[in-house]
PDB file of N, CA and C in Angstrom:
ATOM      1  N   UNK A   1       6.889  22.418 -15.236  1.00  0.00           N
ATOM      2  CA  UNK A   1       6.866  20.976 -15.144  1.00  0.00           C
ATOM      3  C   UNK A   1       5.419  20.528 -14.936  1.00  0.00           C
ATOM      4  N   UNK A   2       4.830  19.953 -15.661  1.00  0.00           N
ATOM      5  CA  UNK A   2       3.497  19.015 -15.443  1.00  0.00           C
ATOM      6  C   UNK A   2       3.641  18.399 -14.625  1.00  0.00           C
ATOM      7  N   UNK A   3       2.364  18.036 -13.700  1.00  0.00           N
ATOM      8  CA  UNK A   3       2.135  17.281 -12.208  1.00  0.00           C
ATOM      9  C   UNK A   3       2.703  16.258 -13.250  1.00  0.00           C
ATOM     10  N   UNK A   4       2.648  14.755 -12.102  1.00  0.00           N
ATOM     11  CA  UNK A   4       2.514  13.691 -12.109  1.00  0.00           C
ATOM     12  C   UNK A   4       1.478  13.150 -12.420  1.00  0.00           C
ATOM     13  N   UNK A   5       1.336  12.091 -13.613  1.00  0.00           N
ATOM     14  CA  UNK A   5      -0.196  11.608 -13.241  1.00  0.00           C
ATOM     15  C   UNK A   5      -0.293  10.578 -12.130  1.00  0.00           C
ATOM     16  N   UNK A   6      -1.221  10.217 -11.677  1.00  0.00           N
ATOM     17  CA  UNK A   6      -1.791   9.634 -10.210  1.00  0.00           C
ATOM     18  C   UNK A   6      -2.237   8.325 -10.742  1.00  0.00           C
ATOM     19  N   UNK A   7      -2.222   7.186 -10.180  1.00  0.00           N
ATOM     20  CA  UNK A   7      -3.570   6.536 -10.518  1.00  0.00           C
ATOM     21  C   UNK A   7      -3.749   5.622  -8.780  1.00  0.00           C
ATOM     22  N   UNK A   8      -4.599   5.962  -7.741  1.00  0.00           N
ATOM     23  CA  UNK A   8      -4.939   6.073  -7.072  1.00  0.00           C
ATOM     24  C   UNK A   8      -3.723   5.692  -5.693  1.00  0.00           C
ATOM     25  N   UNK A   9      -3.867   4.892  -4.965  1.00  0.00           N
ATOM     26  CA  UNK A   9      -2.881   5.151  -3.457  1.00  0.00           C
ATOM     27  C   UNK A   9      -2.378   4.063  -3.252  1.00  0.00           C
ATOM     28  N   UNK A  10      -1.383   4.080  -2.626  1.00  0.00           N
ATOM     29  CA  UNK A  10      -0.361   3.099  -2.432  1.00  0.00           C
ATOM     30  C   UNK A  10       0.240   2.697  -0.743  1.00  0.00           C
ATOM     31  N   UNK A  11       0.031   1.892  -0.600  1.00  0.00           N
ATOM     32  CA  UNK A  11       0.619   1.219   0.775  1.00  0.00           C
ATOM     33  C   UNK A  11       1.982   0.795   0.408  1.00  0.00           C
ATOM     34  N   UNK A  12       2.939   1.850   1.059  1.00  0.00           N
ATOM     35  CA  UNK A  12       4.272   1.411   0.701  1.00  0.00           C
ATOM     36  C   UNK A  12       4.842   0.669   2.626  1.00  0.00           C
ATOM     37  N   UNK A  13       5.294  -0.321   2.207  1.00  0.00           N
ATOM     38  CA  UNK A  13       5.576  -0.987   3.596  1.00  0.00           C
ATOM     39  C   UNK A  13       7.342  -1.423   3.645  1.00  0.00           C
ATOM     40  N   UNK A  14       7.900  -0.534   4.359  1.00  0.00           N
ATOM     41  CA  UNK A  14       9.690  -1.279   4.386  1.00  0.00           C
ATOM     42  C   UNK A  14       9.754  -2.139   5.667  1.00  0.00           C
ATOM     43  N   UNK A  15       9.581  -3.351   5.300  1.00  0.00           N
ATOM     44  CA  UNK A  15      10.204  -4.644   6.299  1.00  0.00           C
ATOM     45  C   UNK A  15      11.229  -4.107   7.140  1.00  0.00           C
ATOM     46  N   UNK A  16      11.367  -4.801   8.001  1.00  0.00           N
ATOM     47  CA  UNK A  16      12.633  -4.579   9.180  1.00  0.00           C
ATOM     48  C   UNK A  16      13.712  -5.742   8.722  1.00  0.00           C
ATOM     49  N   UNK A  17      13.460  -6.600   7.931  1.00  0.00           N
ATOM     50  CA  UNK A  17      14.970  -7.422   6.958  1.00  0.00           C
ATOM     51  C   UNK A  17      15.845  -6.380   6.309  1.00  0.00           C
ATOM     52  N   UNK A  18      15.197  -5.362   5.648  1.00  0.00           N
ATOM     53  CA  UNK A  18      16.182  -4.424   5.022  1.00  0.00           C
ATOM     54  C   UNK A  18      15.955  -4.469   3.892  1.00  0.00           C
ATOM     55  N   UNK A  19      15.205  -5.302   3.391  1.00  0.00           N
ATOM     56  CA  UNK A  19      14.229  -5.195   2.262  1.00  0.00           C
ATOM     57  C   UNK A  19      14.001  -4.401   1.415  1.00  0.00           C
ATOM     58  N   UNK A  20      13.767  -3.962   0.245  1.00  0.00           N
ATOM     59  CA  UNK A  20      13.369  -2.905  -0.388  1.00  0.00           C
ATOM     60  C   UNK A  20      11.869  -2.619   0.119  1.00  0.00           C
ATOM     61  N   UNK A  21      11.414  -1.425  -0.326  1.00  0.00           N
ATOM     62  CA  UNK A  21      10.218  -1.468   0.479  1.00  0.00           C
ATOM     63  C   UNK A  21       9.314  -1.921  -1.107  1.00  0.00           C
ATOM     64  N   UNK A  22       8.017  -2.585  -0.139  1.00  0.00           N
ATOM     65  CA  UNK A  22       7.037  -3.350  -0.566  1.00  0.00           C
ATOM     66  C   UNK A  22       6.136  -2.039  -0.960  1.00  0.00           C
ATOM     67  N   UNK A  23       5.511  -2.145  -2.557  1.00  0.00           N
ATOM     68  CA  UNK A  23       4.295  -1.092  -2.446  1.00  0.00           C
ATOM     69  C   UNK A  23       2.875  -1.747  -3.143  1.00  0.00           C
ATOM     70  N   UNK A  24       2.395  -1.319  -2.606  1.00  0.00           N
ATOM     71  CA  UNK A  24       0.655  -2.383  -2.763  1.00  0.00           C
ATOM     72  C   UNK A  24      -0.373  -1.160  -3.224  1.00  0.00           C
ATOM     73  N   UNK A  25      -0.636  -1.436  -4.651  1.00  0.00           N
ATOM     74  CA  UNK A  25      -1.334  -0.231  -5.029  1.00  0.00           C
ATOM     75  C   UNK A  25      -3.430  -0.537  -3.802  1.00  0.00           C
ATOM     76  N   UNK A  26      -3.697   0.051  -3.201  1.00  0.00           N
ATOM     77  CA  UNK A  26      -4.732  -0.456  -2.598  1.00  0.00           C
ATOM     78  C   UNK A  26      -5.766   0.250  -2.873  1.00  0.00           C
ATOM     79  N   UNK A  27      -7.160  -0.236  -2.281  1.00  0.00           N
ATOM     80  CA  UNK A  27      -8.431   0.102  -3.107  1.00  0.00           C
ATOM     81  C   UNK A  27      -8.352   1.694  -2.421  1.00  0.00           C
ATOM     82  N   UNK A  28      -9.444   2.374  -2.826  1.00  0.00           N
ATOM     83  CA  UNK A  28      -9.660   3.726  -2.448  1.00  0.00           C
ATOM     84  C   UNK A  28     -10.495   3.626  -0.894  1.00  0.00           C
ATOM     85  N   UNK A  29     -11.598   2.561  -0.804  1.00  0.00           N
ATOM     86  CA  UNK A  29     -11.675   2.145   0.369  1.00  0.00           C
ATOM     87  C   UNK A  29     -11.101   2.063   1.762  1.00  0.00           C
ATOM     88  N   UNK A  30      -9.774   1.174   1.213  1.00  0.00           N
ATOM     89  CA  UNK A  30      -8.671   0.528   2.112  1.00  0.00           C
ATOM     90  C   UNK A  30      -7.755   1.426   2.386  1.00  0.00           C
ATOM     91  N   UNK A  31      -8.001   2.983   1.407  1.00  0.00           N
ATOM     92  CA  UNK A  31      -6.937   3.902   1.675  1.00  0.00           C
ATOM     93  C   UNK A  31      -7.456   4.945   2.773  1.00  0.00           C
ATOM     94  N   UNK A  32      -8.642   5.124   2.882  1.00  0.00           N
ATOM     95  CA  UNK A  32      -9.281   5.679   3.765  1.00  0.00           C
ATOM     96  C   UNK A  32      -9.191   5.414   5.399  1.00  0.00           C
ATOM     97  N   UNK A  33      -9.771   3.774   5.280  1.00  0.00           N
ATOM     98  CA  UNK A  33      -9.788   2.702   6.777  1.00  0.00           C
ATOM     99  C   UNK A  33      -7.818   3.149   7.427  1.00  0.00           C
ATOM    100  N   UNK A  34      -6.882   3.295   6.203  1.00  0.00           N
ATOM    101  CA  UNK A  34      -5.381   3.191   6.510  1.00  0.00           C
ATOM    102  C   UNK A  34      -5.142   4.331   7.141  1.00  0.00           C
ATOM    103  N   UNK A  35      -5.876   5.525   6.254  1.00  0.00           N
ATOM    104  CA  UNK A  35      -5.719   6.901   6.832  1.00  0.00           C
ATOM    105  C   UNK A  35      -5.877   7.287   8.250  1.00  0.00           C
ATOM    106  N   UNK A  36      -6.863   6.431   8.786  1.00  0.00           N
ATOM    107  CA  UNK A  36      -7.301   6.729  10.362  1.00  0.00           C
ATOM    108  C   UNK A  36      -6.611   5.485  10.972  1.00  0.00           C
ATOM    109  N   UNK A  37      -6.217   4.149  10.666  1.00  0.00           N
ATOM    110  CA  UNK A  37      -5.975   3.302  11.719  1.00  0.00           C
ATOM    111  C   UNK A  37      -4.879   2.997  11.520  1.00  0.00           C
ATOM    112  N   UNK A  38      -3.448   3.382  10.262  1.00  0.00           N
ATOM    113  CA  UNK A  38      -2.133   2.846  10.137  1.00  0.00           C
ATOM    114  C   UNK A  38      -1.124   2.690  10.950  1.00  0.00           C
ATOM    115  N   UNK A  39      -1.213   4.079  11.873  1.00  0.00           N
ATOM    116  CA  UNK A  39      -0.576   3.798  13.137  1.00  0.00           C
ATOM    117  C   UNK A  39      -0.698   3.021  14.094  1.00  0.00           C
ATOM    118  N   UNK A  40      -2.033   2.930  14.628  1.00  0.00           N
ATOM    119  CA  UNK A  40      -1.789   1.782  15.470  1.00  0.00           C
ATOM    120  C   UNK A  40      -1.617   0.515  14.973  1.00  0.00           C
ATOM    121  N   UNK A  41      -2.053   0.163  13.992  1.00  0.00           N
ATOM    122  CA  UNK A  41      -1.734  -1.057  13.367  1.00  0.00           C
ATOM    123  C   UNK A  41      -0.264  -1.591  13.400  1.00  0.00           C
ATOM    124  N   UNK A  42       0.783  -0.269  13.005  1.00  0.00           N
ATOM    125  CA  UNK A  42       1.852  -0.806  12.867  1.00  0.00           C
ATOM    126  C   UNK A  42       2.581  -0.509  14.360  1.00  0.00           C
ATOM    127  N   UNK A  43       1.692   0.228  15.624  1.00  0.00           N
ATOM    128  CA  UNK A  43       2.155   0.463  16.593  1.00  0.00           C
ATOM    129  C   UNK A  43       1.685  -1.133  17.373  1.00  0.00           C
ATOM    130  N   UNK A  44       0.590  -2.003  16.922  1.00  0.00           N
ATOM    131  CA  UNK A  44       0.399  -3.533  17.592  1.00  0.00           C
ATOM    132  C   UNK A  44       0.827  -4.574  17.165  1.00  0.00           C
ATOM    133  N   UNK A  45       1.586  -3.636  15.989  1.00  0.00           N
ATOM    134  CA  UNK A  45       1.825  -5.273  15.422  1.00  0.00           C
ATOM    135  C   UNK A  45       1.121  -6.055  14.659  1.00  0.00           C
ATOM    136  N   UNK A  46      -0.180  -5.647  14.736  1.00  0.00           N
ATOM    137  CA  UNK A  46      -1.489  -6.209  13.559  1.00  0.00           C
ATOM    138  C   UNK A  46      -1.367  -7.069  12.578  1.00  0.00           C
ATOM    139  N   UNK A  47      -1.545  -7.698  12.098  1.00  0.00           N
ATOM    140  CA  UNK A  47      -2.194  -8.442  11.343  1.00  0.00           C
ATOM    141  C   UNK A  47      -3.633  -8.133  10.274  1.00  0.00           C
ATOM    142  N   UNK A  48      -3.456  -7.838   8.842  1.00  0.00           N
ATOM    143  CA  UNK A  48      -4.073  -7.115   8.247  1.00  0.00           C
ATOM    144  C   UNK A  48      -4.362  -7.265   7.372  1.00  0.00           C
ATOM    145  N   UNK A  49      -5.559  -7.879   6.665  1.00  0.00           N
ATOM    146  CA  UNK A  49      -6.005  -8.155   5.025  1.00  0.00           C
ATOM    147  C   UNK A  49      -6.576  -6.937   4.636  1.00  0.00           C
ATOM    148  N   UNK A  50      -5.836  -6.517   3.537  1.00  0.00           N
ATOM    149  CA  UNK A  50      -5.569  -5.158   2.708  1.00  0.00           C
ATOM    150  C   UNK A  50      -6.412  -5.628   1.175  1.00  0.00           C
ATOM    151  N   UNK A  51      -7.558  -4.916   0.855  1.00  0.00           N
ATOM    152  CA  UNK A  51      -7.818  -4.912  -0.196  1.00  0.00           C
ATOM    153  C   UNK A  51      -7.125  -4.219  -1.200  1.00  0.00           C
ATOM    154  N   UNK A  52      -6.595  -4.804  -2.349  1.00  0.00           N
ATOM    155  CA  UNK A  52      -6.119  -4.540  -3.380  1.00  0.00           C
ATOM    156  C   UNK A  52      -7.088  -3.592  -4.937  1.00  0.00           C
ATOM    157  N   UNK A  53      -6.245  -2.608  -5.285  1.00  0.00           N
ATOM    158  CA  UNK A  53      -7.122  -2.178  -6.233  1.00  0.00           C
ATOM    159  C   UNK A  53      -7.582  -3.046  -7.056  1.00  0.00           C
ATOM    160  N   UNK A  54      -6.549  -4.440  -7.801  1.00  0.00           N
ATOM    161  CA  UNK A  54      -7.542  -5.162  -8.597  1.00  0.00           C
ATOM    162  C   UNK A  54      -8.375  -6.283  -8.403  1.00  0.00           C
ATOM    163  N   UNK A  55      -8.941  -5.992  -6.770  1.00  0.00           N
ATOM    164  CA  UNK A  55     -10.164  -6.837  -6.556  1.00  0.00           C
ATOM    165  C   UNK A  55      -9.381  -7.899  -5.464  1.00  0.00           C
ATOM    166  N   UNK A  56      -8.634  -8.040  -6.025  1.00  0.00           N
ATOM    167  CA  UNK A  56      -7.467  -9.107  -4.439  1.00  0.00           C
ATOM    168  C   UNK A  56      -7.267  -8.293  -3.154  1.00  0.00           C
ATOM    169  N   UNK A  57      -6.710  -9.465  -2.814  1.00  0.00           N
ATOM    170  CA  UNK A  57      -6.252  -8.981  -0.895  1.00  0.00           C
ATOM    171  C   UNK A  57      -5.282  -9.684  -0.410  1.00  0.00           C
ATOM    172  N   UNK A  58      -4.099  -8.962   0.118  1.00  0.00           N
ATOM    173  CA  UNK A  58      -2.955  -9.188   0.808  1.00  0.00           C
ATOM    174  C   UNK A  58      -3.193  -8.993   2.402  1.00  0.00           C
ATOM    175  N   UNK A  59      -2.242 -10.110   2.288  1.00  0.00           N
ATOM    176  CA  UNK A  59      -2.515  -9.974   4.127  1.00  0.00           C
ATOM    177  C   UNK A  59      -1.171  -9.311   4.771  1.00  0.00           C
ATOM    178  N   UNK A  60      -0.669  -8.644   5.602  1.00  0.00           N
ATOM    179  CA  UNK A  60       0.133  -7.912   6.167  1.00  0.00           C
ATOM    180  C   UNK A  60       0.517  -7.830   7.475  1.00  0.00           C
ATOM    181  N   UNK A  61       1.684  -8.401   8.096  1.00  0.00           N
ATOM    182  CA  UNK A  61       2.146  -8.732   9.231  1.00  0.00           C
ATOM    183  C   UNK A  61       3.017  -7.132   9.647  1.00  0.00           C
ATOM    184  N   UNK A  62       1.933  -6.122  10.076  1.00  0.00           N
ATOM    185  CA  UNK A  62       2.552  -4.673  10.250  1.00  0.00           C
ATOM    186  C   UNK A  62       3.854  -5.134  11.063  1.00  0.00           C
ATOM    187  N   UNK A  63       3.564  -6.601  12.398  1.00  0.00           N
ATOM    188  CA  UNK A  63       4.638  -6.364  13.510  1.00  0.00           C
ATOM    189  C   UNK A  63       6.218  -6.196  12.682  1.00  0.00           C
ATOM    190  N   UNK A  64       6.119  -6.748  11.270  1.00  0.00           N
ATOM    191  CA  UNK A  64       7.428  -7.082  10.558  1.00  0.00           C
ATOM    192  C   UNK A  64       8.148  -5.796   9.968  1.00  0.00           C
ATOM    193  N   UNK A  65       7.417  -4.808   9.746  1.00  0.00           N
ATOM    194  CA  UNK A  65       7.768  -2.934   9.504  1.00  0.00           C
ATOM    195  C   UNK A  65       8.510  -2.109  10.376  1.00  0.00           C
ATOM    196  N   UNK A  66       9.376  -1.593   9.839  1.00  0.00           N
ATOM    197  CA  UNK A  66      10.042  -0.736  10.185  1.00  0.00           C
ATOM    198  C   UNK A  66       9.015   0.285   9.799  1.00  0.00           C
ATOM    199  N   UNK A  67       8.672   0.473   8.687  1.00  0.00           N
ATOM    200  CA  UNK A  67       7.860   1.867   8.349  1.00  0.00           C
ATOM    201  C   UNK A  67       6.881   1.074   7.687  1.00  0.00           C
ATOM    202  N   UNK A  68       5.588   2.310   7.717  1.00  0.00           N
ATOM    203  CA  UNK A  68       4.479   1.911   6.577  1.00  0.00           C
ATOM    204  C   UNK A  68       3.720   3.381   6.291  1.00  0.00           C
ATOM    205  N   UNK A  69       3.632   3.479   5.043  1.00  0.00           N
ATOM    206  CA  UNK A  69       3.129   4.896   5.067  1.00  0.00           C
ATOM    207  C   UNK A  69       2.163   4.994   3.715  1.00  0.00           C
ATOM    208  N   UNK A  70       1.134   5.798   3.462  1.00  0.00           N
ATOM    209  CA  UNK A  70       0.090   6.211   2.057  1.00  0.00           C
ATOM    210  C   UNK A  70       0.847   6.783   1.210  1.00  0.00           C
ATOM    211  N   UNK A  71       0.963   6.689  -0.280  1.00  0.00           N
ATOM    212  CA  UNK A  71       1.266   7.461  -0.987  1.00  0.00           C
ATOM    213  C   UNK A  71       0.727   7.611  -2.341  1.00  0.00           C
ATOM    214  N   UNK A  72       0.411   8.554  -3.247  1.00  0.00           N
ATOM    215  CA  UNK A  72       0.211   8.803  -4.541  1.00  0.00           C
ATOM    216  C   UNK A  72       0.925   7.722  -5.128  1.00  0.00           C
ATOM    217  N   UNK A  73      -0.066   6.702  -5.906  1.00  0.00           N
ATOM    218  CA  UNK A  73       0.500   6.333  -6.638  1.00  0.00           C
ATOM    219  C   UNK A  73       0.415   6.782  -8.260  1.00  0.00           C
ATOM    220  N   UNK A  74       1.888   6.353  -8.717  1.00  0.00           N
ATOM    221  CA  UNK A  74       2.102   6.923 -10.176  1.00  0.00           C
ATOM    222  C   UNK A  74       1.785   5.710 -10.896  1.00  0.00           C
ATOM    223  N   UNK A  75       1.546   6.247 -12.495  1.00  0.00           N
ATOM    224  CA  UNK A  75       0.875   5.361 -13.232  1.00  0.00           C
ATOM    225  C   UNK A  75       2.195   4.063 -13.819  1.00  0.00           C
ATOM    226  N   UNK A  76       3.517   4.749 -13.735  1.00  0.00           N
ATOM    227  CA  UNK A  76       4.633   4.105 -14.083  1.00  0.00           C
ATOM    228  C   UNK A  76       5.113   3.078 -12.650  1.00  0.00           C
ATOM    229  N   UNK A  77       4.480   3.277 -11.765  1.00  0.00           N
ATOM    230  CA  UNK A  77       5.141   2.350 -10.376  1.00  0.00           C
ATOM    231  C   UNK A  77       4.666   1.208 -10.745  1.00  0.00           C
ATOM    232  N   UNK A  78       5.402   0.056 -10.786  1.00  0.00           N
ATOM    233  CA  UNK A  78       5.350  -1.000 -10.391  1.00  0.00           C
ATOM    234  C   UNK A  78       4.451  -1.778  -8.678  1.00  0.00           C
ATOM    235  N   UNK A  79       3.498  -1.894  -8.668  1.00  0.00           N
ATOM    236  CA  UNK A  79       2.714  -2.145  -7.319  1.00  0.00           C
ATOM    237  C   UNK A  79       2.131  -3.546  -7.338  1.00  0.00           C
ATOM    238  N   UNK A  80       2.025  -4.343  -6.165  1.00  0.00           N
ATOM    239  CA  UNK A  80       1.385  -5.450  -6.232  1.00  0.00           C
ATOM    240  C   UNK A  80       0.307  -5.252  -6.297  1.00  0.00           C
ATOM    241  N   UNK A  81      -1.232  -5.846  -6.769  1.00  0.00           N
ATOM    242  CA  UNK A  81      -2.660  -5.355  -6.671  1.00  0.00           C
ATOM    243  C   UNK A  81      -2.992  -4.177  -7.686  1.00  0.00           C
ATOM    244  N   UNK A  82      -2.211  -3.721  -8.750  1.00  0.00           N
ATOM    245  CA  UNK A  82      -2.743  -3.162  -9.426  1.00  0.00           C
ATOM    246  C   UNK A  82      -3.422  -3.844 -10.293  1.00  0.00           C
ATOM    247  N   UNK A  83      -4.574  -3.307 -10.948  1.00  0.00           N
ATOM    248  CA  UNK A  83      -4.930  -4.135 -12.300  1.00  0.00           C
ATOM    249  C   UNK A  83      -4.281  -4.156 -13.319  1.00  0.00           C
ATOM    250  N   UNK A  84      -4.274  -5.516 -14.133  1.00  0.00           N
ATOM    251  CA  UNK A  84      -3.440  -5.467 -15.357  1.00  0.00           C
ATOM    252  C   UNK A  84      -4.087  -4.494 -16.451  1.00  0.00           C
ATOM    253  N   UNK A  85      -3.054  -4.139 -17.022  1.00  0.00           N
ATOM    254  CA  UNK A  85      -3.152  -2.651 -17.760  1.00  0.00           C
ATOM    255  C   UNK A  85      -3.955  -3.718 -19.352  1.00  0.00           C
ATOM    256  N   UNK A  86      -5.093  -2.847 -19.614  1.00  0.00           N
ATOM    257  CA  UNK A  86      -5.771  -3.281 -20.785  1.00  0.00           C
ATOM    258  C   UNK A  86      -5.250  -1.890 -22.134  1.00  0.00           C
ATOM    259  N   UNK A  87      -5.015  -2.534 -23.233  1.00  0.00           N
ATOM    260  CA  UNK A  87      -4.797  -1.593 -23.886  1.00  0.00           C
ATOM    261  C   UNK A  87      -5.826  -1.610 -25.245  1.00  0.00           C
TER     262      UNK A  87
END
């Protein structure tokens, strides 16, 4: 089986409504800053403007998460903040 292709990281966030979970393709930057501070963020409750891979920024009310976690994103996911695909 061939890997997956990648195209960079994803802030997947499941609300505490029950929500489907939210995934925010985010910059490579913002995936780093997430890597070291996600926990407490979603352990205060934080409040959080998230740079987006295509140059935007979402803001993020962690206190509203049940979960929030990094992940590989795939080139087929659907993500908010990705760039529109040029062909």
């Amino acid at each position: 089986m061939a890997p997956m292709s990648t195209s960079g990281q994803a802030l997947i966030l499941h609300p505490v409504n029950g929500g489907g979970p939210l995934t925010i393709a985010v910059s490579e930057e913002a995936a780093q800053e997430l890597r070291t501070g996600l926990v407490e963020l979603v352990r205060n409750g934080a409040t959080e403007v998230v740079p987006t891979q295509d140059g935007g920024e979402v803001v993020v009310n962690f206190a509203q998460l049940v979960t929030a976690h990094l992940s590989a994103l795939g080139r087929g996911t659907a993500a908010y903040g990705r760039p529109a695909k040029t062909d």
